[in-house]
Protein backbone atom coordinates (compact mmCIF):
# COMPACT_ATOMS: atom_id res chain seq x y z
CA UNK A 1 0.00 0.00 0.00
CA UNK A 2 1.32 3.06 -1.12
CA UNK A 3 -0.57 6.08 0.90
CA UNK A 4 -3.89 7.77 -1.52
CA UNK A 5 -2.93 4.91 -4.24
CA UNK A 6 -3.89 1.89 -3.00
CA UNK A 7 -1.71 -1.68 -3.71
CA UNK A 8 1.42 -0.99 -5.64
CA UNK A 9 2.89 -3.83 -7.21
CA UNK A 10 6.59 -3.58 -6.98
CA UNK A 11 9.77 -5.85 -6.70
CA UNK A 12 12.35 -4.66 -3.88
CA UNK A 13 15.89 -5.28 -4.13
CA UNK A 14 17.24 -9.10 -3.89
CA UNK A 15 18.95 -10.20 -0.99
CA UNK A 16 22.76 -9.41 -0.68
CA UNK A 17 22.84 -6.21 -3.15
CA UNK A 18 24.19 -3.82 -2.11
CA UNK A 19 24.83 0.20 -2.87
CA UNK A 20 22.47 3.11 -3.07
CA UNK A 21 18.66 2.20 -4.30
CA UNK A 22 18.02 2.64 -8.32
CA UNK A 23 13.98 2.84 -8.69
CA UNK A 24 13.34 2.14 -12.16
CA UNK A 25 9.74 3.70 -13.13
CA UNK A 26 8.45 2.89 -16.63
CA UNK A 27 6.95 5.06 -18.80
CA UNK A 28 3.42 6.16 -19.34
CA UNK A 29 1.77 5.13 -22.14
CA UNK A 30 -0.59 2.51 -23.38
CA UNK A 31 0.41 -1.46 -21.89
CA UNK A 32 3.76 0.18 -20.32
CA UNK A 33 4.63 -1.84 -16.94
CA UNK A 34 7.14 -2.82 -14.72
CA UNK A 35 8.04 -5.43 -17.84
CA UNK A 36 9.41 -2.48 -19.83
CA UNK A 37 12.77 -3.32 -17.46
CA UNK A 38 12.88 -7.05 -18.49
CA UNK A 39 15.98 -7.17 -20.02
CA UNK A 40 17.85 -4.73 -18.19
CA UNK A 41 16.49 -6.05 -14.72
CA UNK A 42 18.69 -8.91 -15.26
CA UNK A 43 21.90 -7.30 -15.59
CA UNK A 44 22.02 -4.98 -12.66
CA UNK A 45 20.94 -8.27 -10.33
CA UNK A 46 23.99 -9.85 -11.98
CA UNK A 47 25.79 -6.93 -10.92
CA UNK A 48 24.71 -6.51 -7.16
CA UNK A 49 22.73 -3.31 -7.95
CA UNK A 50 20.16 -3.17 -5.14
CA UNK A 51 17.09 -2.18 -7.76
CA UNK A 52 13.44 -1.70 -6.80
CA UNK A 53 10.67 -2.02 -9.89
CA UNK A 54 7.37 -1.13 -9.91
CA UNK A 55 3.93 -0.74 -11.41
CA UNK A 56 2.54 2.82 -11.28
CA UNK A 57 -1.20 3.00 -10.04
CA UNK A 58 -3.45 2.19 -12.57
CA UNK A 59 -0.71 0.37 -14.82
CA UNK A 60 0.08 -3.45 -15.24
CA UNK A 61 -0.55 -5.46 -11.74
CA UNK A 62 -1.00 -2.73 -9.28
CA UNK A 63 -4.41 -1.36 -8.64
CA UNK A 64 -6.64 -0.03 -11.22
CA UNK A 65 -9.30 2.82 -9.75
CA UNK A 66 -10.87 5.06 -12.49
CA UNK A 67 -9.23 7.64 -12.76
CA UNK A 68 -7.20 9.94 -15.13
CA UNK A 69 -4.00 10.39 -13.24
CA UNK A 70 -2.51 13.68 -13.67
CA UNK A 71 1.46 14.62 -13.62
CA UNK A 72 0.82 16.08 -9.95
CA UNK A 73 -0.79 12.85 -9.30
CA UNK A 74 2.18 11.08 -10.49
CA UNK A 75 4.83 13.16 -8.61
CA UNK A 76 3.01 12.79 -5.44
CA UNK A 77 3.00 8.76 -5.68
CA UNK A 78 6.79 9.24 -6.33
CA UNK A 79 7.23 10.91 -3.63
CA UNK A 80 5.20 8.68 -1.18
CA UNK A 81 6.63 5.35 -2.89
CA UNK A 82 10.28 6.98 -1.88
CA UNK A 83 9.24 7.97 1.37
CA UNK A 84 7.33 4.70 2.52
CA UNK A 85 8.64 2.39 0.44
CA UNK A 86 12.14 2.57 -0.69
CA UNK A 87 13.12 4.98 2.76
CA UNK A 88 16.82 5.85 1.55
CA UNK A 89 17.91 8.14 -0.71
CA UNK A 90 17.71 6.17 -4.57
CA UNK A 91 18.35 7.11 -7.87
């Protein structure tokens, strides 16, 4: 649960990574997901990259209200996901 968006689906970092959090967010546009990462995902595991992916609200396997989400919208789920999820400074 990500505060005023509901479930977020999202992976968190695999065991022994290590480093500074990289949040990858996917685009937004029409069937975009966390799956936009599938091929890069891989690599930065390989390389001990301590990565976090996700599915904005209303996108791919997180939760779907109607509604037409607006930039602000978007910035302020950012901002919570950093704040209650991640909890670290992340690039």
């Amino acid at each position: 649960e990500v505060s005023g968006f509901g479930k977020i689906r999202y992976r968190a970092p695999l065991p022994d990574t290590s480093g500074s959090p990289i949040v990858l967010i996917h685009g937004v546009y029409g069937g975009a997901s966390h799956r936009t990462y599938r091929k890069l995902l891989p690599l930065l595991d390989k390389a001990g990259k301590r990565v976090f992916i996700l599915d904005l609200p209303g996108t791919g396997e997180s939760d779907k209200p109607r509604k037409f989400y607006t930039i602000e919208d978007l910035d302020l789920f950012t901002e919570n996901f950093l704040s209650e999820v991640v909890r670290e400074r992340a690039t």
